[in-house]
Protein backbone atom coordinates (compact mmCIF):
# COMPACT_ATOMS: atom_id res chain seq x y z
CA UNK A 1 78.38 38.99 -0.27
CA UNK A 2 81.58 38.01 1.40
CA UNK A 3 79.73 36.44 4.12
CA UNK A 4 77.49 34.27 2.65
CA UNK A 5 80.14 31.54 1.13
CA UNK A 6 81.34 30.94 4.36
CA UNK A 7 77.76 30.72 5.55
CA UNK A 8 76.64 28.25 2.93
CA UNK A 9 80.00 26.20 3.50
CA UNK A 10 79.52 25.91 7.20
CA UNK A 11 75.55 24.74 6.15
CA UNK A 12 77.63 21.78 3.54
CA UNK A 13 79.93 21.14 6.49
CA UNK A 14 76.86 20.57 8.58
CA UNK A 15 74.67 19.00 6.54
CA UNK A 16 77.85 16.36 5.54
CA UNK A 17 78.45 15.92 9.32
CA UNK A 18 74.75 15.32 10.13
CA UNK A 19 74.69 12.68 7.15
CA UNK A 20 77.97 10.78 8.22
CA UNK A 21 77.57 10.59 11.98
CA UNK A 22 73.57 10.92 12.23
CA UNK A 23 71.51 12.75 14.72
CA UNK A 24 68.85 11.37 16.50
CA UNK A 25 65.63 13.45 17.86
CA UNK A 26 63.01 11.49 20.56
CA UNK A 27 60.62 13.00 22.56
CA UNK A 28 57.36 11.68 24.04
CA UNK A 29 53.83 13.32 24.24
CA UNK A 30 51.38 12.32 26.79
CA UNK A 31 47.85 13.29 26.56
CA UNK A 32 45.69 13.37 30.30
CA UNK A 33 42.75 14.63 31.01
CA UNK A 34 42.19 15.10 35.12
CA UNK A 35 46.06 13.12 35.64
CA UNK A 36 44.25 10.00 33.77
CA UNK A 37 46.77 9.64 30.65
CA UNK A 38 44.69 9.52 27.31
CA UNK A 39 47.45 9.15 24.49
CA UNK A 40 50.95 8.67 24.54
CA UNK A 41 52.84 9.04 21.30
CA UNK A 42 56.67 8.41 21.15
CA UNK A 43 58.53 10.02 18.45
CA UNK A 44 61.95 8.54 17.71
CA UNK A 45 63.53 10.57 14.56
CA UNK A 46 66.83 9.62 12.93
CA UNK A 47 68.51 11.71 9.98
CA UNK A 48 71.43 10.03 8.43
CA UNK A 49 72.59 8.40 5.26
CA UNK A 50 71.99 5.46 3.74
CA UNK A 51 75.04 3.97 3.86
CA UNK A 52 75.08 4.95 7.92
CA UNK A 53 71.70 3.51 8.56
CA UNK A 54 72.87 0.02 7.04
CA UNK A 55 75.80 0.25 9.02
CA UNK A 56 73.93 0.39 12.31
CA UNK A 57 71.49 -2.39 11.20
CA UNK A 58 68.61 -0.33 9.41
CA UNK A 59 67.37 -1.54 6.20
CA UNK A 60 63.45 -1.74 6.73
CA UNK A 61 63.39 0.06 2.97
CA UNK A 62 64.83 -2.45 1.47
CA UNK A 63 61.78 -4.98 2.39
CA UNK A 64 58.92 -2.20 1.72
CA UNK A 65 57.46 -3.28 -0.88
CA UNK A 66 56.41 0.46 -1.56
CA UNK A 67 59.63 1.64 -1.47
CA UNK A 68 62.12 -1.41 -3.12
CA UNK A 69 62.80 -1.67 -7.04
CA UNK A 70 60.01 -4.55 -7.52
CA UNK A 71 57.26 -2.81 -6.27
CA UNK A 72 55.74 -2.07 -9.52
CA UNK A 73 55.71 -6.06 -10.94
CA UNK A 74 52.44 -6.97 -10.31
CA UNK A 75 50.87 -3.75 -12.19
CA UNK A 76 50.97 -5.27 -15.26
CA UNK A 77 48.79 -8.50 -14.19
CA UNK A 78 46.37 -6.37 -12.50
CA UNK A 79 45.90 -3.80 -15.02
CA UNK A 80 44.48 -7.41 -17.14
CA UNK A 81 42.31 -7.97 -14.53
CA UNK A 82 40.81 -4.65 -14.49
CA UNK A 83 40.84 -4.57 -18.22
CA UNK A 84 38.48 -7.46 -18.29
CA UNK A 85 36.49 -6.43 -15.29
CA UNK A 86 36.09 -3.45 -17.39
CA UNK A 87 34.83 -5.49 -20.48
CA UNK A 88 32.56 -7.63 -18.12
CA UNK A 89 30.84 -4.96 -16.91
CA UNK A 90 30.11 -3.24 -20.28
CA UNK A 91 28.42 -6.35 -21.37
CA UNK A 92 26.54 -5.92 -18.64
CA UNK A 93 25.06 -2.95 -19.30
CA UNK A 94 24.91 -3.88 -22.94
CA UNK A 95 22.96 -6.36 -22.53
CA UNK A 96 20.43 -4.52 -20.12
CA UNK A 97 20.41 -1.41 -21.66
CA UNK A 98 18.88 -3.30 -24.73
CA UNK A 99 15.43 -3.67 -23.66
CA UNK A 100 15.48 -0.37 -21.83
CA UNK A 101 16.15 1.16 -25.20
CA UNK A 102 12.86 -0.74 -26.19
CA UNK A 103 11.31 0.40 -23.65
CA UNK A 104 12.25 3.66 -24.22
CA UNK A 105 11.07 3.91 -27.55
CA UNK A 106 7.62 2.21 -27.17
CA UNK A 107 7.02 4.75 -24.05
CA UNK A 108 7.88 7.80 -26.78
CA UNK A 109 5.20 5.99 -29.32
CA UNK A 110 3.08 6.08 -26.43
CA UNK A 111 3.29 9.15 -25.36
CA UNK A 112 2.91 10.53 -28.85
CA UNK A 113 -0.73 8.74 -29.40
CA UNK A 114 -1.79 10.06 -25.97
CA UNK A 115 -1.07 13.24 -27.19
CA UNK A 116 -2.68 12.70 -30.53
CA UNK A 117 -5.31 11.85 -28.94
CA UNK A 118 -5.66 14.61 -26.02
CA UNK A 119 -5.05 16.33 -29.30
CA UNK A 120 -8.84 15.27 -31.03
CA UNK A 121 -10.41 15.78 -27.44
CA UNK A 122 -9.36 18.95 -27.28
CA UNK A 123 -10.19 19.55 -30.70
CA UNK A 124 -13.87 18.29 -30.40
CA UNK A 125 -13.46 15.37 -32.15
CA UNK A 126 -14.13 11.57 -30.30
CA UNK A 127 -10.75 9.30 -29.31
CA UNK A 128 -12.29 6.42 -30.93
């Protein structure tokens, strides 16, 4: 297509011009209901590049702690922590599930001489 490189060479010019100069898009919607306004939100949109935001004073990204290179240092202490949350808790329900277990078995041994016994009733025979 003999078209299409100037096309996508006009898009790069473009594109390089939006980056180095920036371009700005605001607009404002209101929300009323019978002229009594509800919700107002402002949108304020600006594409450029980096090195053109910090030129004009914007840097917010550098202070996010989401976005900047140390954001991931305190993982390590707090994957401890949950590690021995983690172990706390399975003592926990070691130690509680013991007697349960206990319990559990006596109730089966239970349950088995009732049935036993149903077992002789049933069968004519006394449960003494």
């Amino acid at each position: 297509m003999p078209g299409s490189s100037s096309h996508s060479a006009s898009l790069v010019d473009l594109l390089d011009q939006v980056l180095d100069k920036g371009l700005v898009v605001a607009g404002d919607i209101k929300v009323s209901l019978a002229e009594v306004e509800l919700l107002t939100i402002r949108i304020r949109l600006l594409i450029c590049s980096i090195d053109k935001a910090e030129q004009i004073g914007l840097d917010w990204w550098k202070h996010d702690r989401n976005l900047s290179s140390g954001r991931l240092s305190h993982l390590p202490r707090e994957n401890e922590e949950l590690k021995k949350r983690i172990r706390l808790l399975e003592r926990k329900i070691a130690s509680r599930a013991g007697p349960r277990r206990r319990g559990a078995r006596a109730a089966a041994q239970c349950h088995a001489r009732i049935g036993r016994a149903m077992g002789r009733i049933q069968g004519g025979q006394d449960a003494n």
